[in-house]
C-alpha atoms as a PDB file:
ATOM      1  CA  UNK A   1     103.447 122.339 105.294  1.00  0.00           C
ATOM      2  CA  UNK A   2     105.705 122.550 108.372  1.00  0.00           C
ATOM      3  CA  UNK A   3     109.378 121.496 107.590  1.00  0.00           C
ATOM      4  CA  UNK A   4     111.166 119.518 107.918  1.00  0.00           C
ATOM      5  CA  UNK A   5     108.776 116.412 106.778  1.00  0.00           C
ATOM      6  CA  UNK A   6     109.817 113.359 108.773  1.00  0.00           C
ATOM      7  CA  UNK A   7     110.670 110.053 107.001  1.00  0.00           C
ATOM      8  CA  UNK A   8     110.665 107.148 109.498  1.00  0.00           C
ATOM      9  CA  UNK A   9     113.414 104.012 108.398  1.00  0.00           C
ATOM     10  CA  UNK A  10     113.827 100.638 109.736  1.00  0.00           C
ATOM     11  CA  UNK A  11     116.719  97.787 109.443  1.00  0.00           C
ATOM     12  CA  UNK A  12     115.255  94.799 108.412  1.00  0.00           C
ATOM     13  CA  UNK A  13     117.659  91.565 107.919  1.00  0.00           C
ATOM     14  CA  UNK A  14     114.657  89.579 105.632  1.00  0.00           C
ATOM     15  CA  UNK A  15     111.229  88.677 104.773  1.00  0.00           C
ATOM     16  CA  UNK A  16     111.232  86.029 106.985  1.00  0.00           C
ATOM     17  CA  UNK A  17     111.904  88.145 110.354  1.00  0.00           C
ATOM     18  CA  UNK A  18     110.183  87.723 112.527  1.00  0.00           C
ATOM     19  CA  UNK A  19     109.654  91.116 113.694  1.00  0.00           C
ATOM     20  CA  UNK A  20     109.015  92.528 110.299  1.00  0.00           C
ATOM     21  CA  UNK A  21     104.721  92.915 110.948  1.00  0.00           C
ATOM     22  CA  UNK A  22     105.588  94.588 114.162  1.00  0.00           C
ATOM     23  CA  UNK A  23     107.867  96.593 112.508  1.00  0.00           C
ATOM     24  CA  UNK A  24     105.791  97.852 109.573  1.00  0.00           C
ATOM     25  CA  UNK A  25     102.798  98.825 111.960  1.00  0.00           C
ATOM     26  CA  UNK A  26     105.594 100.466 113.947  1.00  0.00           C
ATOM     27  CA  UNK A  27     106.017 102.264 110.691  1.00  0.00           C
ATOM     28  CA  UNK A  28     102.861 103.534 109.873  1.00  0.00           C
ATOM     29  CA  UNK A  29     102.206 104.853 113.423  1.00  0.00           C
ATOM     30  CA  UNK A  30     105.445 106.679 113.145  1.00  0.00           C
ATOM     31  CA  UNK A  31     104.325 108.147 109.843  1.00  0.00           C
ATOM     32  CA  UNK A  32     101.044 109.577 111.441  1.00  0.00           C
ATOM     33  CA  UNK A  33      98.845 107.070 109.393  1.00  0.00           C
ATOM     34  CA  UNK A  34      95.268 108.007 110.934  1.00  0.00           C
ATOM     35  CA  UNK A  35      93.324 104.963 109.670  1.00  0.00           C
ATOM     36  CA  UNK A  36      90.563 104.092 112.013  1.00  0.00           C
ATOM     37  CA  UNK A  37      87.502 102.127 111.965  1.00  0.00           C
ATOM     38  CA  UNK A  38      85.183 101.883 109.149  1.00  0.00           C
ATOM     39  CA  UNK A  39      87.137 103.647 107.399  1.00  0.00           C
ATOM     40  CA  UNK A  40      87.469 102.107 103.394  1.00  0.00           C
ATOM     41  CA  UNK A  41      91.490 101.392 103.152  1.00  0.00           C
ATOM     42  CA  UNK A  42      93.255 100.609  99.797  1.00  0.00           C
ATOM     43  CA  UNK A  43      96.332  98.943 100.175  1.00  0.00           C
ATOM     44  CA  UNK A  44      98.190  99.819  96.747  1.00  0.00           C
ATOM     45  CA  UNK A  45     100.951  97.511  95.788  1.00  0.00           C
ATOM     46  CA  UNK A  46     103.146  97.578  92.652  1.00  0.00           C
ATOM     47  CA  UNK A  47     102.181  94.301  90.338  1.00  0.00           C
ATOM     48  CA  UNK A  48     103.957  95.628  87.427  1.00  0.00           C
ATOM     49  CA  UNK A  49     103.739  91.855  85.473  1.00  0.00           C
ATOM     50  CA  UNK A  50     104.238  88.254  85.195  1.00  0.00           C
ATOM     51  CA  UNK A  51     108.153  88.423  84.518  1.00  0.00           C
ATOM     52  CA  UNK A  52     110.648  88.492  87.758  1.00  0.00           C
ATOM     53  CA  UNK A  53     107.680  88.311  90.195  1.00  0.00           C
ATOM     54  CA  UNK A  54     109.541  87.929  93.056  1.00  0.00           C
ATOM     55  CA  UNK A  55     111.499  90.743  92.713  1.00  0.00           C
ATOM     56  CA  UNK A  56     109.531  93.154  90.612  1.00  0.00           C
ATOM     57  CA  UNK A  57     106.333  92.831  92.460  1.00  0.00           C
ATOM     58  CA  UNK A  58     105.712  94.127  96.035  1.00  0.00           C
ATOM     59  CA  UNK A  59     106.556  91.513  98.808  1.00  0.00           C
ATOM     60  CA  UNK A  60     103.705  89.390  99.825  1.00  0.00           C
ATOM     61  CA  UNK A  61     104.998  89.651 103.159  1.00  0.00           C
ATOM     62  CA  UNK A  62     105.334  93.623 102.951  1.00  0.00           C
ATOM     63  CA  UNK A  63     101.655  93.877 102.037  1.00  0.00           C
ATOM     64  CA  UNK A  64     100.342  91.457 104.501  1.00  0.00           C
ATOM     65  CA  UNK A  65     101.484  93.183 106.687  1.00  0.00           C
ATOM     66  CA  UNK A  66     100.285  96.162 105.778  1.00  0.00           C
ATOM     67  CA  UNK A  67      96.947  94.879 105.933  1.00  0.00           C
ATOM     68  CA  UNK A  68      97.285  93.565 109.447  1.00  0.00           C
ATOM     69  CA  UNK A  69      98.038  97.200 110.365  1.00  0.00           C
ATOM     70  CA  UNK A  70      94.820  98.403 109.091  1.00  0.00           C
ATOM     71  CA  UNK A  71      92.934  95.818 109.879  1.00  0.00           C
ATOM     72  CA  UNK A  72      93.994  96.115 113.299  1.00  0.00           C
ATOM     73  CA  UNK A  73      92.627  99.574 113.015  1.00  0.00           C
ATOM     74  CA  UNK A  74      89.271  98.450 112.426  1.00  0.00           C
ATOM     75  CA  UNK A  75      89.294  99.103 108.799  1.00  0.00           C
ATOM     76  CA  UNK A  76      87.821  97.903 105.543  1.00  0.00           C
ATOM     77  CA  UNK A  77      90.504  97.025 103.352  1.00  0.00           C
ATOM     78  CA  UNK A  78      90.860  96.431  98.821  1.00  0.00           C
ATOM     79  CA  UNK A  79      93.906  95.305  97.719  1.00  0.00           C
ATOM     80  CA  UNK A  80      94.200  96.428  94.561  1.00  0.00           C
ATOM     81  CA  UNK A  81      96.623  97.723  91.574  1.00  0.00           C
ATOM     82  CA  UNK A  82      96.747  97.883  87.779  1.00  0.00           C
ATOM     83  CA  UNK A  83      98.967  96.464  86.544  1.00  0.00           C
ATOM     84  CA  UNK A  84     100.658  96.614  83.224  1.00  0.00           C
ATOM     85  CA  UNK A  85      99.671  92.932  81.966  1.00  0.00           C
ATOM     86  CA  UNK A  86      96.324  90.768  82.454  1.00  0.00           C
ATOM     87  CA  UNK A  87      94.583  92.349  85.821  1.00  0.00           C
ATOM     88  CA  UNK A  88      94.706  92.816  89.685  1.00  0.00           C
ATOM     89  CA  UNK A  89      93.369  89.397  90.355  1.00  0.00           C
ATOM     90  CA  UNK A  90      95.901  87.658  87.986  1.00  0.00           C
ATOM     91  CA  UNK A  91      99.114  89.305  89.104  1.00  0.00           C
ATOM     92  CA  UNK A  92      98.223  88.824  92.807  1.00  0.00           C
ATOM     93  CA  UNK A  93      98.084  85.350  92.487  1.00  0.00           C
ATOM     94  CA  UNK A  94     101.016  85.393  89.903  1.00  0.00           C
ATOM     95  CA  UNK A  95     103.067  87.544  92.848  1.00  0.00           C
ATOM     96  CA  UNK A  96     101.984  85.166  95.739  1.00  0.00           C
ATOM     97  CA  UNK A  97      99.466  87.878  96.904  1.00  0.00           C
ATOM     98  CA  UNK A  98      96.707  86.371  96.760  1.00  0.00           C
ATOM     99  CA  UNK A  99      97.962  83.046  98.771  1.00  0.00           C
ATOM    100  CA  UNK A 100      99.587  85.147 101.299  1.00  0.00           C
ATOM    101  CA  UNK A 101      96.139  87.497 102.198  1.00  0.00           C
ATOM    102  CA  UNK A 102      94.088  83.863 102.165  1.00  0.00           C
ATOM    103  CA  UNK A 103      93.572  83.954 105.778  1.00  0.00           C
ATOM    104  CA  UNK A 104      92.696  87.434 105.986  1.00  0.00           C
ATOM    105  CA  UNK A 105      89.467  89.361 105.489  1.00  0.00           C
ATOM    106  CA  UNK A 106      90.542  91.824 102.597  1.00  0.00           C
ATOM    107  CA  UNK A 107      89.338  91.848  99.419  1.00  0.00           C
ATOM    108  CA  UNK A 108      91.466  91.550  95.789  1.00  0.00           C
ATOM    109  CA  UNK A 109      90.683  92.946  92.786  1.00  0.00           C
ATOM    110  CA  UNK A 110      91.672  95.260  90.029  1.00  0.00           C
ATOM    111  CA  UNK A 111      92.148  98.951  89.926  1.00  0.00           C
ATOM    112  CA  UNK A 112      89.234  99.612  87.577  1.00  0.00           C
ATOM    113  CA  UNK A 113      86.552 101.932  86.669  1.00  0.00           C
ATOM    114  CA  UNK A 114      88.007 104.796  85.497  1.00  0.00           C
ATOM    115  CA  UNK A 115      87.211 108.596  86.015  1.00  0.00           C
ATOM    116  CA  UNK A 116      89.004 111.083  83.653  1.00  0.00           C
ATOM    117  CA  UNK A 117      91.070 113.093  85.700  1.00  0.00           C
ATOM    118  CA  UNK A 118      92.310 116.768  83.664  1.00  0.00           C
ATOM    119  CA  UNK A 119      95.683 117.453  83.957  1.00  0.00           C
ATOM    120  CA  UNK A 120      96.980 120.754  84.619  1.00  0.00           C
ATOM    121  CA  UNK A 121      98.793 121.274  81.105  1.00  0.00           C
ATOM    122  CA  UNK A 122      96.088 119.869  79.171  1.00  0.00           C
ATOM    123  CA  UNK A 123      94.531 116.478  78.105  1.00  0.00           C
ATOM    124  CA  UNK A 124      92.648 113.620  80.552  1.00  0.00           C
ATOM    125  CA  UNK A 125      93.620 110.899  82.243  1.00  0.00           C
ATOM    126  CA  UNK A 126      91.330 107.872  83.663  1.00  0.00           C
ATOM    127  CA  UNK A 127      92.236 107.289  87.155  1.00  0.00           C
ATOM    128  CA  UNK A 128      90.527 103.883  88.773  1.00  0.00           C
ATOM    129  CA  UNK A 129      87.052 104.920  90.924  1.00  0.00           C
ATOM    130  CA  UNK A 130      87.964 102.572  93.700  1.00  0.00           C
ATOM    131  CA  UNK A 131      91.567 104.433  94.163  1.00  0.00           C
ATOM    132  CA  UNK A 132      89.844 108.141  94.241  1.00  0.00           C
ATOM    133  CA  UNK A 133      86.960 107.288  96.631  1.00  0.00           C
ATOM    134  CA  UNK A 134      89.133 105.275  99.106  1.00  0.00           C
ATOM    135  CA  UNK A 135      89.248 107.003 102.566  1.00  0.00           C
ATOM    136  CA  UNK A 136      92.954 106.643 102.724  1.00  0.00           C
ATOM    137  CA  UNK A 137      95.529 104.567 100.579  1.00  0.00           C
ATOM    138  CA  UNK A 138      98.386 102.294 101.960  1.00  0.00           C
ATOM    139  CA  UNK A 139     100.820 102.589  99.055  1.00  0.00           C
ATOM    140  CA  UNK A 140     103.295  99.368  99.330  1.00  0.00           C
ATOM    141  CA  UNK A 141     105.798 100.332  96.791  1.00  0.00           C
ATOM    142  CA  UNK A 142     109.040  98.433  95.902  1.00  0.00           C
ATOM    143  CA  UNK A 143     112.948 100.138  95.450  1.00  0.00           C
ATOM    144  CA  UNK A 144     113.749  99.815  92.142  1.00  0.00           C
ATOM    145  CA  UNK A 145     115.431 101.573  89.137  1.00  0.00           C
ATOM    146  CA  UNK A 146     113.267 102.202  86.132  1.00  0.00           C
ATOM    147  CA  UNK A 147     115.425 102.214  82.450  1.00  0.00           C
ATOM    148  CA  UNK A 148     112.806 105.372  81.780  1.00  0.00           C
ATOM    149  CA  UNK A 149     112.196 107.370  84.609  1.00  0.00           C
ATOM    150  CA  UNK A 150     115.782 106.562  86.826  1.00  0.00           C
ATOM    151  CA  UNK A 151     114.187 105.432  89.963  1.00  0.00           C
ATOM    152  CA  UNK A 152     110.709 104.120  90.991  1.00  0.00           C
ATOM    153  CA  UNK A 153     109.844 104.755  94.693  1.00  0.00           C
ATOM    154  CA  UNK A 154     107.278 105.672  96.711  1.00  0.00           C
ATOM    155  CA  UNK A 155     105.413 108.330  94.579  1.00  0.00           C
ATOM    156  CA  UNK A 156     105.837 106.970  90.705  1.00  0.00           C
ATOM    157  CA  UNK A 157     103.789 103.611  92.689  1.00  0.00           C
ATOM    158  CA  UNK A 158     100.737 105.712  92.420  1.00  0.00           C
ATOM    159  CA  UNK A 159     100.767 105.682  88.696  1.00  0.00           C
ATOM    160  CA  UNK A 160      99.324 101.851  88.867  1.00  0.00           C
ATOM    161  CA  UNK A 161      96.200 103.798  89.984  1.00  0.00           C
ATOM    162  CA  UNK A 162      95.352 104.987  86.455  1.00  0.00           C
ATOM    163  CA  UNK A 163      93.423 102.136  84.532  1.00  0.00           C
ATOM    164  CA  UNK A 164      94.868  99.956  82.329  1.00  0.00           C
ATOM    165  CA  UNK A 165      95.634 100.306  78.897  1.00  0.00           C
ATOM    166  CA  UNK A 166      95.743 103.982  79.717  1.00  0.00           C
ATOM    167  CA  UNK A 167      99.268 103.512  81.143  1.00  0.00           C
ATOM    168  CA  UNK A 168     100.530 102.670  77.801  1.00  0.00           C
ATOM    169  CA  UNK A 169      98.386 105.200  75.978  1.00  0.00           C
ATOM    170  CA  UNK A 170     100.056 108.049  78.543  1.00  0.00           C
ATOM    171  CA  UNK A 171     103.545 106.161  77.473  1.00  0.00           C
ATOM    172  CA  UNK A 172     102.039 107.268  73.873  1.00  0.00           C
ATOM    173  CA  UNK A 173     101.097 110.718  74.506  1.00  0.00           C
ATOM    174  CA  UNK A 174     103.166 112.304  76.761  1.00  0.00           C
ATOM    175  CA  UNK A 175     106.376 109.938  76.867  1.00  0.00           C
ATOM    176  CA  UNK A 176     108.572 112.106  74.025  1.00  0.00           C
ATOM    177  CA  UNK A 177     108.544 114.924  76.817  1.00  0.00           C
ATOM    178  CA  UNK A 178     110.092 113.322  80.324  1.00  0.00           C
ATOM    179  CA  UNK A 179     109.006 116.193  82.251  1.00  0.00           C
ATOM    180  CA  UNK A 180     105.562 116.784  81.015  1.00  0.00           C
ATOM    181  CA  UNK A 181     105.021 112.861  81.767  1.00  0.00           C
ATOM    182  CA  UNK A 182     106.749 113.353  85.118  1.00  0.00           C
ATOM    183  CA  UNK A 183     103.862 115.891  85.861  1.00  0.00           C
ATOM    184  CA  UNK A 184     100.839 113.823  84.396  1.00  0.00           C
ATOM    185  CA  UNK A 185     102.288 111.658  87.594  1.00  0.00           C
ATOM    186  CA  UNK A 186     102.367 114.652  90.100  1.00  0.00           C
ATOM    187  CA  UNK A 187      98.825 115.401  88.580  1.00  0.00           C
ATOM    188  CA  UNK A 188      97.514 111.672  89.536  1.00  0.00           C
ATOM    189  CA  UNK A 189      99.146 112.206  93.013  1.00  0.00           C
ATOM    190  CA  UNK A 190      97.078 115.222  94.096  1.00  0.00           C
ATOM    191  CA  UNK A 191      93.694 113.930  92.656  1.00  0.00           C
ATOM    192  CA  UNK A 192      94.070 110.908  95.201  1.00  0.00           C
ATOM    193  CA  UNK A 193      93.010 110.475  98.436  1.00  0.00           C
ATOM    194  CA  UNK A 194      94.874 110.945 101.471  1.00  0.00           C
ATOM    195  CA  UNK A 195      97.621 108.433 101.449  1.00  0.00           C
ATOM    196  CA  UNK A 196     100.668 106.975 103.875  1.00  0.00           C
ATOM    197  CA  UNK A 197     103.809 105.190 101.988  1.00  0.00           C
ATOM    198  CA  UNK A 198     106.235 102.620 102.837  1.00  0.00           C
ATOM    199  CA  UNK A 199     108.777 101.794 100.855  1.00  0.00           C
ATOM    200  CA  UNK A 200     110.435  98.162 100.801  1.00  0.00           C
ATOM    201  CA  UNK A 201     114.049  98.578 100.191  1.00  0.00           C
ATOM    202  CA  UNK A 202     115.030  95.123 102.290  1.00  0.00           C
ATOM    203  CA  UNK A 203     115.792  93.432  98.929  1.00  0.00           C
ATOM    204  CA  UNK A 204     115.592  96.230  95.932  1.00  0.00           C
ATOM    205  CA  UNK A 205     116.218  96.123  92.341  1.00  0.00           C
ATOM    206  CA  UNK A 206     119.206  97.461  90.679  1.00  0.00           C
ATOM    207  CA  UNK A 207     121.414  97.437  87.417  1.00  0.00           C
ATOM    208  CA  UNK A 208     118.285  97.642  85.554  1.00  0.00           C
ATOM    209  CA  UNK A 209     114.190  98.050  86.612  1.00  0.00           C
ATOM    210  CA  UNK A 210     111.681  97.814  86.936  1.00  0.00           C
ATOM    211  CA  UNK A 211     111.414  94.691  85.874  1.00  0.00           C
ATOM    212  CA  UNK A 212     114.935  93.235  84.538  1.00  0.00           C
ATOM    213  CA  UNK A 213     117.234  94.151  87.138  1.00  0.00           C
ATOM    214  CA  UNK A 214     119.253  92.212  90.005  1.00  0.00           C
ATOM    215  CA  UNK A 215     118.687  92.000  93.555  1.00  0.00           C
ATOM    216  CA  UNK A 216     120.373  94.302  96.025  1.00  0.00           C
ATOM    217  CA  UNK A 217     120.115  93.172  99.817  1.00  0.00           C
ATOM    218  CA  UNK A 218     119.925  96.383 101.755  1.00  0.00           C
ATOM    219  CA  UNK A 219     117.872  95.985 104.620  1.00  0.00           C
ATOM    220  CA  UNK A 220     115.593  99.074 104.644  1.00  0.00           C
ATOM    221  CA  UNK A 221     112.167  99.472 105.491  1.00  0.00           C
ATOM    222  CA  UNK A 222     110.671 103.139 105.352  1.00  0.00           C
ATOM    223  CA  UNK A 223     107.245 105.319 105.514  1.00  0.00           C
ATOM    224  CA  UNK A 224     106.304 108.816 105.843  1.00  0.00           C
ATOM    225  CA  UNK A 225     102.926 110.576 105.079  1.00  0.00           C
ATOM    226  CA  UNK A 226     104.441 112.238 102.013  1.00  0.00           C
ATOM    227  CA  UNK A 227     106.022 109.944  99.651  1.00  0.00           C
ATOM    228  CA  UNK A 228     108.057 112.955  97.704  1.00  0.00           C
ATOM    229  CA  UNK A 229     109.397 113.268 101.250  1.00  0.00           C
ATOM    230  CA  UNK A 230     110.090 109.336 101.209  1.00  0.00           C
ATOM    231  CA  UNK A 231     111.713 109.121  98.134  1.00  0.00           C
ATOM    232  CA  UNK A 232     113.888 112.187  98.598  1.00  0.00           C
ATOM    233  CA  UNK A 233     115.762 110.390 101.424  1.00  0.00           C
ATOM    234  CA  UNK A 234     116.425 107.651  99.325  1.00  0.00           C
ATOM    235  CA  UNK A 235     117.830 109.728  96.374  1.00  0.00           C
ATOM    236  CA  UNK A 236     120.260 111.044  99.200  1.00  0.00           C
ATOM    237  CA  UNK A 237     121.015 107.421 100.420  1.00  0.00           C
ATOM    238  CA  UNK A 238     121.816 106.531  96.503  1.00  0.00           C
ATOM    239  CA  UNK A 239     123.807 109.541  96.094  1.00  0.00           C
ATOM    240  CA  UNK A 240     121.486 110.650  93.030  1.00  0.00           C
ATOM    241  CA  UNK A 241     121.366 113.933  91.443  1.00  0.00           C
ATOM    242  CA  UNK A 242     117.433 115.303  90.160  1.00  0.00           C
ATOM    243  CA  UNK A 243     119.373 115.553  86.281  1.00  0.00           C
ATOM    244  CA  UNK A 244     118.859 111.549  86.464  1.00  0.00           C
ATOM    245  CA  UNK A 245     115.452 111.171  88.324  1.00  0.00           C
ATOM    246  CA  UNK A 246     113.064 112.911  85.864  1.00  0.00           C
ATOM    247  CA  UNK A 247     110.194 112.789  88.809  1.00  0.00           C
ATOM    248  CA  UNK A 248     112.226 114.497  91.088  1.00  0.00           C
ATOM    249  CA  UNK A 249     113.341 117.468  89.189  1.00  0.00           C
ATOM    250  CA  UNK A 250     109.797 118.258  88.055  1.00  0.00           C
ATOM    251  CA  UNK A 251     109.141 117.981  91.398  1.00  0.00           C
ATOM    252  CA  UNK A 252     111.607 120.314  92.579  1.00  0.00           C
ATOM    253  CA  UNK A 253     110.661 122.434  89.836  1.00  0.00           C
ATOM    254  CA  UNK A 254     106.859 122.843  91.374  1.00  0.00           C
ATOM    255  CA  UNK A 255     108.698 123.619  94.771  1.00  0.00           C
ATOM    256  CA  UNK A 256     106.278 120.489  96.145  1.00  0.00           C
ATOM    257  CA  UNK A 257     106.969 120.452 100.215  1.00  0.00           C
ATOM    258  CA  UNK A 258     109.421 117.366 100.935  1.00  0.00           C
ATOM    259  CA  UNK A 259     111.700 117.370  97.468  1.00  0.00           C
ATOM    260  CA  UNK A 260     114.537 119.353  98.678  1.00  0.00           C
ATOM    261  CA  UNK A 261     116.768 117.539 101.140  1.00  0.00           C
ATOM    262  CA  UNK A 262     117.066 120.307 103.366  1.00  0.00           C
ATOM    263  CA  UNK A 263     113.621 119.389 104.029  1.00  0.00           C
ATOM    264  CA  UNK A 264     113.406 115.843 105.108  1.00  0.00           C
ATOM    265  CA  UNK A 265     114.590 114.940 108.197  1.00  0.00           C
ATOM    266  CA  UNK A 266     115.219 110.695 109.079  1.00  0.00           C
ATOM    267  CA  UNK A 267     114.355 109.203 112.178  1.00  0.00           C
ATOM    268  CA  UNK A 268     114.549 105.680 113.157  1.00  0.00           C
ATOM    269  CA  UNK A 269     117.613 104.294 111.662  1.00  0.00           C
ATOM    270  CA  UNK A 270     120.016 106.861 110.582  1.00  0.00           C
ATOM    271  CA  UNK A 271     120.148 107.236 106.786  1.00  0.00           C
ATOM    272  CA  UNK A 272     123.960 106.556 106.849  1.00  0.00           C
ATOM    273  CA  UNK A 273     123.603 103.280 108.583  1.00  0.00           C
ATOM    274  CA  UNK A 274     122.519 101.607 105.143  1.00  0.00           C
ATOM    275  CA  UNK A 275     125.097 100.788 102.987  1.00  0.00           C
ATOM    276  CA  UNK A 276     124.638 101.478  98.965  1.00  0.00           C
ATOM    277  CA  UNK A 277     127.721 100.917  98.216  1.00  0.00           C
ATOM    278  CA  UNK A 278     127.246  98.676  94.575  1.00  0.00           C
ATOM    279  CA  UNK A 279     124.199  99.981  94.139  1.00  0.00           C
ATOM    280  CA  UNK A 280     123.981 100.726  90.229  1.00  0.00           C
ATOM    281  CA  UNK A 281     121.311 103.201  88.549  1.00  0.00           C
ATOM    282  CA  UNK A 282     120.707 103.517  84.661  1.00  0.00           C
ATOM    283  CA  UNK A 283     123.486 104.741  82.577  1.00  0.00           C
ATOM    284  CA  UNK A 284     121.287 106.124  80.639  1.00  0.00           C
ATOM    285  CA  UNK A 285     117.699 106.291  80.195  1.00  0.00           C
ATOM    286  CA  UNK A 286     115.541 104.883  77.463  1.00  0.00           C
ATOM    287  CA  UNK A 287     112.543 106.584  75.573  1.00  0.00           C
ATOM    288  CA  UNK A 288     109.248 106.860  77.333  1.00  0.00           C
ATOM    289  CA  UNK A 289     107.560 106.877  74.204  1.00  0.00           C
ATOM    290  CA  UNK A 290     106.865 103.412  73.032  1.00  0.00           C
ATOM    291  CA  UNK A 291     107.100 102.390  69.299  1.00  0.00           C
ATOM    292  CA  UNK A 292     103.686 101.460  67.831  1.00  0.00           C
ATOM    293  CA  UNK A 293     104.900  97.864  67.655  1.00  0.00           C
ATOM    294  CA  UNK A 294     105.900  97.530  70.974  1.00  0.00           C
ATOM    295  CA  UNK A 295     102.931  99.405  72.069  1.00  0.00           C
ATOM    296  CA  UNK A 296     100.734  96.804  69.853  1.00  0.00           C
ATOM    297  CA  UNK A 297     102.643  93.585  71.468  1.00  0.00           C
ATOM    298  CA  UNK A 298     102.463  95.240  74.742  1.00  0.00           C
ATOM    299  CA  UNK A 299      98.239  94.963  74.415  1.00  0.00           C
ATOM    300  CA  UNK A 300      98.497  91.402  73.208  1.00  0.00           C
ATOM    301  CA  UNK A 301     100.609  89.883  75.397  1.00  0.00           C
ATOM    302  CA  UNK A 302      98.413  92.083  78.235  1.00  0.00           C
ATOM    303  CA  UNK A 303      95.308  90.133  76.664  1.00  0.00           C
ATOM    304  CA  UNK A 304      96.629  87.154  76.626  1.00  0.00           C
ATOM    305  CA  UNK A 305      97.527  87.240  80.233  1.00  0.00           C
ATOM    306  CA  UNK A 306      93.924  87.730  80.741  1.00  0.00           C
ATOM    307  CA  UNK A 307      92.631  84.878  78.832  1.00  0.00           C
ATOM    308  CA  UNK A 308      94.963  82.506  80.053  1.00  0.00           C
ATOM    309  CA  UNK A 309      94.545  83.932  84.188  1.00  0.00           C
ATOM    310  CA  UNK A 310      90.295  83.254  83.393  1.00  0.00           C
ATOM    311  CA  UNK A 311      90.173  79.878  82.421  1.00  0.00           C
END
């Protein structure tokens, strides 16, 4: 990989601009995105759950517009994701998704069908069918802090491709060792298809994520072709350190192109021209590994969610 890998950023005063689909598709062409006609485009957002929708989900706005891009491209585009409780179809409507895309010709559904994926230190994973045979993947992801992993960006967002319940059961098996889960997710990153990110940072979550936290208002819009790349410029703007984002020392520690900050150059916006200051990370983390009765209520409630979103 040539260096340094580019990271494109964008000031963007709200969701209601009305410059922001112009400004995404400026995005993606910036980022090299080479969708083209025919070609079968999933756009992946992050539908983590029912509970702070509006903050914890991707943007209906965000992913609209991402679908405009590619269907401007002549493309065939899924909106999809799995998300943590009830399914796809549930949480897009739960999220405003699914009113949002009404008008457009994508489909919405579930990241599904799994194929067991090996991982490179041992064990299986099942990653959804209609993620790995997509021609290329519009990951929407959301800026957020995670009370487990320190940050969730542009890569950790590809996680929602592995199916269901197995999200938990990886939270099971690999969560008492942060690094060895923070390579099951490098692992699901290579298996996919080629992919382009953007990140929505206009209105993040801090304090707490990646569900619980607050709002922080600071403008950003940003994409690149290699979301370690993405995310790396963000750890900069945040003034991290890898000892707090788990992802991004494993990372480092595979010497993946775009995780050293040498490496990652901005354009667009200047990096320094959004302002973090307030901007408040976890203290400290909490386990991965989930107690059997949270695990066990976790399923339930994930059930119930189902039931209830069918009738």
């Amino acid at each position: 990989m040539s260096y340094p890998v580019t990271v494109t950023l964008r000031r963007i005063g709200g969701y209601d601009d009305p410059g922001l689909d112009g400004a995404v598709a400026a995005l993606f062409e910036a980022a090299g995105c080479p969708v083209g006609r025919g070609d079968r485009v999933l756009v992946k957002p992050n539908l983590v759950g029912p509970k702070n929708t509006a903050l914890s989900c991707s943007e209906p706005h965000v992913v609209r517009a991402a679908c405009l891009f590619a269907l401007s491209r002549g493309a065939v585009v899924t909106v999809a994701d799995s998300p943590a409780f009830g399914t796809g179809g549930i949480m897009a409507r739960l999220a405003g998704l699914t009113q949002a895309l009404a008008d457009l010709p994508v489909t919405v559904e579930s990241l599904d069908a799994p194929r067991p994926l090996r991982l490179a230190h041992g064990g299986s994973i099942g990653v959804s069918a209609k993620a790995l045979d997509a021609d290329h993947i519009l990951n929407v992801a959301r800026l957020k802090c995670h009370d487990q992993m320190g940050m969730t960006l542009a890569t950790k967002n590809f996680f929602g491709c592995v199916c269901g319940f197995r999200k938990s059961l990886a939270h099971q098996r690999l969560g008492r060792d942060r690094a060895r889960f923070a390579r099951m997710l490098l692992d699901v990153l290579a298996a996919l298809p080629p992919s382009t990110s953007l990140l929505d940072g206009i209105v993040a979550m801090h304090k707490a994520g990646p569900v619980g936290g607050e709002p922080f208002a600071l403008g950003l819009l940003g994409a690149a072709a290699n979301p370690l790349a993405l995310d790396t410029a963000v750890y900069g703007l945040l003034r991290l350190a890898p000892d707090v984002v788990p992802l991004w020392a494993e990372a480092l520690r595979q010497g993946l192109g775009g995780t050293r900050p040498e490496d990652v150059a901005c354009a667009g916006e200047p990096l320094e021209s959004f302002d973090a200051t307030g901007f408040l990370t976890p203290e400290t983390l909490a386990p991965l590994h989930f107690e059997p009765k949270r695990f066990v209520r976790g399923r339930l409630r994930s059930v119930l969610l189902t039931l209830r979103g069918r009738r």
